[in-house]
N, C-alpha and C. Protein backbone atom coordinates (compact mmCIF):
# COMPACT_ATOMS: atom_id res chain seq x y z
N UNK A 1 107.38 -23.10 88.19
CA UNK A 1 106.44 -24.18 87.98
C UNK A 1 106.93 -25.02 86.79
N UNK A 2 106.69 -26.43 86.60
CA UNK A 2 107.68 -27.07 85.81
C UNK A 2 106.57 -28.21 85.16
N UNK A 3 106.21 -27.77 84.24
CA UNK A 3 105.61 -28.91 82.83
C UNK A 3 105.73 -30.19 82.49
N UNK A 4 104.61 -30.75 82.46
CA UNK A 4 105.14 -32.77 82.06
C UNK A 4 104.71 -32.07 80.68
N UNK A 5 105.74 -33.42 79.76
CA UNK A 5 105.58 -33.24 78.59
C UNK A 5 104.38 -34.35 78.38
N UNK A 6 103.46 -34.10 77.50
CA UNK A 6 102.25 -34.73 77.33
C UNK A 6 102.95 -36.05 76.99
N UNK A 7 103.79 -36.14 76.14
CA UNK A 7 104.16 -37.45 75.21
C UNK A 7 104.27 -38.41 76.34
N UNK A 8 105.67 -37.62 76.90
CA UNK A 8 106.10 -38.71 78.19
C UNK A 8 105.32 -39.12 79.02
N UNK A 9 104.28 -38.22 79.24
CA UNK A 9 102.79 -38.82 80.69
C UNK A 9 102.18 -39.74 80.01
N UNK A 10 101.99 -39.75 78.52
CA UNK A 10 101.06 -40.96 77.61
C UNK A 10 102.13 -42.26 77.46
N UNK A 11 103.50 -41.50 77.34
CA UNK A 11 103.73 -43.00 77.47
C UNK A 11 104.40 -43.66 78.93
N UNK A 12 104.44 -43.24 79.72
CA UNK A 12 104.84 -43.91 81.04
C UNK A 12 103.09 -43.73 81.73
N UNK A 13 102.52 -43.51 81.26
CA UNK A 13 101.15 -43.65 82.09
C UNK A 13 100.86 -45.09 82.93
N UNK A 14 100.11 -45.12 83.47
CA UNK A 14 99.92 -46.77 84.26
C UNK A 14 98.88 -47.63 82.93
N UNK A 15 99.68 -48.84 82.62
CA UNK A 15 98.95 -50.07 82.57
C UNK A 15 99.97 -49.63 80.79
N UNK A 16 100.83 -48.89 80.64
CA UNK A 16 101.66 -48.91 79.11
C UNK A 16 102.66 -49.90 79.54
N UNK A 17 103.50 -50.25 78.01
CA UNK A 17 104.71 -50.58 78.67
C UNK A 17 105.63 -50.11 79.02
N UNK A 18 105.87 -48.97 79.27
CA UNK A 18 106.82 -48.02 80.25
C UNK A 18 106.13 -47.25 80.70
N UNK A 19 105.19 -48.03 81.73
CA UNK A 19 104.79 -47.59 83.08
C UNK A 19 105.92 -47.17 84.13
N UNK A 20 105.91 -45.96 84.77
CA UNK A 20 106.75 -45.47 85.52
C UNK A 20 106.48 -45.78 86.92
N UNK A 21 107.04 -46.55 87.95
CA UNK A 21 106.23 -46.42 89.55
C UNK A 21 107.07 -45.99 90.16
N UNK A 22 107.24 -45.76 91.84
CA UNK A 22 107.85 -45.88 92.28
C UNK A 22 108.29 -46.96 93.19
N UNK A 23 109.51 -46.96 93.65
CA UNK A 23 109.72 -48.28 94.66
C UNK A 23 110.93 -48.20 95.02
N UNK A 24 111.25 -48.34 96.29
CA UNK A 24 112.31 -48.01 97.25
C UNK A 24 112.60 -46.51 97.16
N UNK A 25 111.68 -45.55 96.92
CA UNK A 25 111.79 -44.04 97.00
C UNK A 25 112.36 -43.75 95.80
N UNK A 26 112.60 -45.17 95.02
CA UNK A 26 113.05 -44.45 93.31
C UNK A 26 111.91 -44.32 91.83
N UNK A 27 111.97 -43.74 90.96
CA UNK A 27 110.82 -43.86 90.00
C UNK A 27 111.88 -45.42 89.09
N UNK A 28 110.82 -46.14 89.01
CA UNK A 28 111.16 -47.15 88.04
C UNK A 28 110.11 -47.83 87.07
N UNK A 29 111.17 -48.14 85.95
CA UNK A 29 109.77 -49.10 84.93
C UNK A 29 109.15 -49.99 85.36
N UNK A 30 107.87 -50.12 85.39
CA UNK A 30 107.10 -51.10 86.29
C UNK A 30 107.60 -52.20 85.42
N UNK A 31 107.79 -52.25 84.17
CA UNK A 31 108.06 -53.44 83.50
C UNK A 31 109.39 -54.35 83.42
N UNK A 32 110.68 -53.76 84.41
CA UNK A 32 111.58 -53.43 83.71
C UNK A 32 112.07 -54.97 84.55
N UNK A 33 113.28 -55.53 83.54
CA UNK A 33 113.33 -56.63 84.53
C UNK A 33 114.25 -56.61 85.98
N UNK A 34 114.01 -57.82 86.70
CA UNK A 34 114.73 -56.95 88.32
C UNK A 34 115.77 -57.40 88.63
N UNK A 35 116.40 -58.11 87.28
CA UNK A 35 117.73 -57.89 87.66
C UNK A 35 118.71 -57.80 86.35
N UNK A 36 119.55 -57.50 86.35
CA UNK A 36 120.10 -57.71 85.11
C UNK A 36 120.86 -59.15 84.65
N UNK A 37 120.69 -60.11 85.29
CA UNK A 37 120.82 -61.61 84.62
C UNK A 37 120.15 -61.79 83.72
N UNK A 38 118.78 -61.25 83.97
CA UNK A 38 117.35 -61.47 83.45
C UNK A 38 117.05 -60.76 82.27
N UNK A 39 117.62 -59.89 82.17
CA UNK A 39 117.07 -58.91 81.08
C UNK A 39 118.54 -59.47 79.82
N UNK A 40 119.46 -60.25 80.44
CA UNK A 40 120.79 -60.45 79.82
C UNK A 40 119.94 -61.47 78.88
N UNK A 41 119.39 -62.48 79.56
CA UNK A 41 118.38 -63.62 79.03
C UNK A 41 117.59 -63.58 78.14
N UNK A 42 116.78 -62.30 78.57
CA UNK A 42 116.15 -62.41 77.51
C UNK A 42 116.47 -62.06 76.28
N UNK A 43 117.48 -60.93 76.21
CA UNK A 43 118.01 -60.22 75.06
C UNK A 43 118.92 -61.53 74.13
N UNK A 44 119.20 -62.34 75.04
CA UNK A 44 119.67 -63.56 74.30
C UNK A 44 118.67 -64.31 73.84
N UNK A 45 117.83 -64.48 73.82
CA UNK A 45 116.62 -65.13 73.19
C UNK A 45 116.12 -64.51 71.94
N UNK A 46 116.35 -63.06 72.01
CA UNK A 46 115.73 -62.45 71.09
C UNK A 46 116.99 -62.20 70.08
N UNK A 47 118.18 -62.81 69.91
CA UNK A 47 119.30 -62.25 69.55
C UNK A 47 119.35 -62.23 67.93
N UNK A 48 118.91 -63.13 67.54
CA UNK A 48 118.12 -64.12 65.69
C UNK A 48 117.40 -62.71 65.28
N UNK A 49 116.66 -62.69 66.26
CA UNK A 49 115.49 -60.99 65.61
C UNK A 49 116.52 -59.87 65.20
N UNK A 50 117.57 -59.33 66.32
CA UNK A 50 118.59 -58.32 66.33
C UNK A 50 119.09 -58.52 65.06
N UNK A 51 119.88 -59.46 64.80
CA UNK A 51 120.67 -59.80 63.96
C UNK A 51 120.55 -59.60 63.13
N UNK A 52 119.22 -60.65 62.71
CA UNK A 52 118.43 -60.07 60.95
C UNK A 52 117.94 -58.62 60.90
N UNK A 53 117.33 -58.08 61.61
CA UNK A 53 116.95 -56.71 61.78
C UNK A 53 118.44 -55.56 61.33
N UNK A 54 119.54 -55.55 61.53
CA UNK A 54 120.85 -55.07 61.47
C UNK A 54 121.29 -55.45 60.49
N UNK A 55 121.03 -56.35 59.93
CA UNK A 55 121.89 -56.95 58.37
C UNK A 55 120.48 -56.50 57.27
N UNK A 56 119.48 -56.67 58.14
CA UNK A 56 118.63 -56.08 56.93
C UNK A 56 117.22 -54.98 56.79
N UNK A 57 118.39 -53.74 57.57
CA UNK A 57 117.79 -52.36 57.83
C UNK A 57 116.12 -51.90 56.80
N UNK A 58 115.66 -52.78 56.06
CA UNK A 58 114.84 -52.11 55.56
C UNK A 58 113.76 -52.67 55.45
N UNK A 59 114.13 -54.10 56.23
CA UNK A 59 113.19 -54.91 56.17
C UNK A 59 112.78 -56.15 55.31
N UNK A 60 111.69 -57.26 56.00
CA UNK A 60 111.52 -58.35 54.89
C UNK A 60 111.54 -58.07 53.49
N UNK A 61 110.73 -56.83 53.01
CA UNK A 61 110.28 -56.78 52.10
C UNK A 61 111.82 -56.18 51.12
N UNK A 62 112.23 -56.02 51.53
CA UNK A 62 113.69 -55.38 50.77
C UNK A 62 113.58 -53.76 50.33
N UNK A 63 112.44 -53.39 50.44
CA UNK A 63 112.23 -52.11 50.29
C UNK A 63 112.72 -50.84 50.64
């Protein structure tokens, strides 16, 4: 007999953002984007956030 780990059922539960479904007989992130052009896109949008975030590991506050 084989155990869900509580964490993982709270966080892939339905209506989180790593909701788990299935679709085409596979489990997938309900959120996830559906293709990878798309998810290329967005990560380029967000690239300014990455950047500063990596050059400045500790945050605005300098702390």
């Amino acid at each position: 007999m084989s155990q869900v780990d509580p964490v993982f059922s709270a966080v892939t539960a339905p209506g989180t953002p790593f909701e788990i479904i299935e679709r085409d007989g596979l489990l997938q992130f309900a959120n996830a984007a559906p293709d990878l052009a798309l998810m290329i896109d967005h990560a380029r949008r967000h690239a300014t956030r990455l950047s500063w975030s990596i050059s400045h590991p500790t945050g605005p506050s300098g702390g």
